[in-house]
Protein backbone atom coordinates (compact mmCIF):
# COMPACT_ATOMS: atom_id res chain seq x y z
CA UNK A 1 -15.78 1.76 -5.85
CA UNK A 2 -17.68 -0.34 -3.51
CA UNK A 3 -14.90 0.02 -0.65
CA UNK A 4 -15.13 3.54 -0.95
CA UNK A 5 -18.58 4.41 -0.72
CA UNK A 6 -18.67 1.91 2.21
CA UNK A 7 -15.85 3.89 3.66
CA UNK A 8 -17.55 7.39 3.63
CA UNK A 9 -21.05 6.02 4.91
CA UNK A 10 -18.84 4.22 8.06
CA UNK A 11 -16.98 7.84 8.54
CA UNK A 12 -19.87 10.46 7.81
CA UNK A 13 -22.31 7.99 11.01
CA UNK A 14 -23.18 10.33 13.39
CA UNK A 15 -23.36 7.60 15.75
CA UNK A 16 -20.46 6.12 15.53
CA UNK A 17 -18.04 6.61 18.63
CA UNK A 18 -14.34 7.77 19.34
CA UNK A 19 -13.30 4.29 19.56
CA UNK A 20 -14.64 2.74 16.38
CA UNK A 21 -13.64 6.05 14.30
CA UNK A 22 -10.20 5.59 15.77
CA UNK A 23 -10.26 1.57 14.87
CA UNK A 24 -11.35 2.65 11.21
CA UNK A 25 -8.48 4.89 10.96
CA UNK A 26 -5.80 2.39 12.28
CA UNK A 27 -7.51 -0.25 10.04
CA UNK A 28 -6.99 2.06 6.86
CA UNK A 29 -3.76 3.13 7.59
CA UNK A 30 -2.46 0.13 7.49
CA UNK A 31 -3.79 -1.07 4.43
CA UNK A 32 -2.50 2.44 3.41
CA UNK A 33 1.14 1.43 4.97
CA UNK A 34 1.11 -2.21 3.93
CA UNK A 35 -1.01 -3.02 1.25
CA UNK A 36 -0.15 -3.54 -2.29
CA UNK A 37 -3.20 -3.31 -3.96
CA UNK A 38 -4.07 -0.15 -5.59
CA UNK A 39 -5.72 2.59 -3.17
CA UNK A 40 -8.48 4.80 -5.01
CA UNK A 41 -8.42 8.24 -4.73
CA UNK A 42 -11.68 8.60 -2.91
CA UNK A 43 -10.06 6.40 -0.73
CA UNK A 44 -6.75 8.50 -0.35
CA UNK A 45 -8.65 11.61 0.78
CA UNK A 46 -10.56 9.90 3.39
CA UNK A 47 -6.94 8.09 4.58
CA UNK A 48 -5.35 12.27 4.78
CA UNK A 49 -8.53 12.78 6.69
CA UNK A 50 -8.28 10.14 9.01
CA UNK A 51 -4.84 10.74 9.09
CA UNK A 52 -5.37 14.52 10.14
CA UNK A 53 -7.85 14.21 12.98
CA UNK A 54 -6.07 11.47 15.31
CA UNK A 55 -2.57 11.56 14.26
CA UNK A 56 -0.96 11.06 17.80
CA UNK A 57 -3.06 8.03 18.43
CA UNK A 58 -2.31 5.99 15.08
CA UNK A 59 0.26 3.23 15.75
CA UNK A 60 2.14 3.69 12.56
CA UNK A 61 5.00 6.66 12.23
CA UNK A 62 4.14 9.71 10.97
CA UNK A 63 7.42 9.47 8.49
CA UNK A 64 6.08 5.81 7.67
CA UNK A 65 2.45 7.61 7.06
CA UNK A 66 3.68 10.18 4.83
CA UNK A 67 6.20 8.11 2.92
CA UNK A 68 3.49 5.70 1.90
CA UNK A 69 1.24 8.95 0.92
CA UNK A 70 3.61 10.57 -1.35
CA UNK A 71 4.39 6.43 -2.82
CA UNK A 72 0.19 6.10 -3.29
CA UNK A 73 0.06 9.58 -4.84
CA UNK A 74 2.14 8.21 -7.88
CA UNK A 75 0.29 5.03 -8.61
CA UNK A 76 -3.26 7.07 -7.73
CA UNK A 77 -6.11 6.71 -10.75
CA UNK A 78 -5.79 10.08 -12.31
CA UNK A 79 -2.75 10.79 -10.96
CA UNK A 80 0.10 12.20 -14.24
CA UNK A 81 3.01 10.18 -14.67
């Protein structure tokens, strides 16, 4: 997917700082949280990573967080029903 590859070139920038890593992160984790679309899996890895590295400065819950995760996990491409 487009969004995806996007995704990892924003993450994997050397250059990027703290700040605009941790503004990527809150921006996915809300779609993550909030969104109905469909999330692709690509996309679900990079959200856990995200998720790992700064969890005590993302403004949703970690319950909220995980909740969502194990809701995505169902409706993921690839993922056995």
């Amino acid at each position: 997917m487009v969004k995806e590859d996007l995704l990892v070139r924003i993450y994997l920038m050397p250059c990027l700082d703290a700040v605009f890593r941790l503004s990527c992160a809150e921006r996915f984790v809300e779609a993550l949280v909030t969104a109905e679309k469909a999330i692709g899996a690509t996309m679900m890895v990079i959200i856990v990573a995200l998720v790992t590295e700064v969890p005590e400065s993302l403004s949703a819950s970690p319950t909220k967080v995980l909740s969502s995760l194990a809701s995505r996990l169902r409706t993921c491409p690839g993922a056995s029903n």
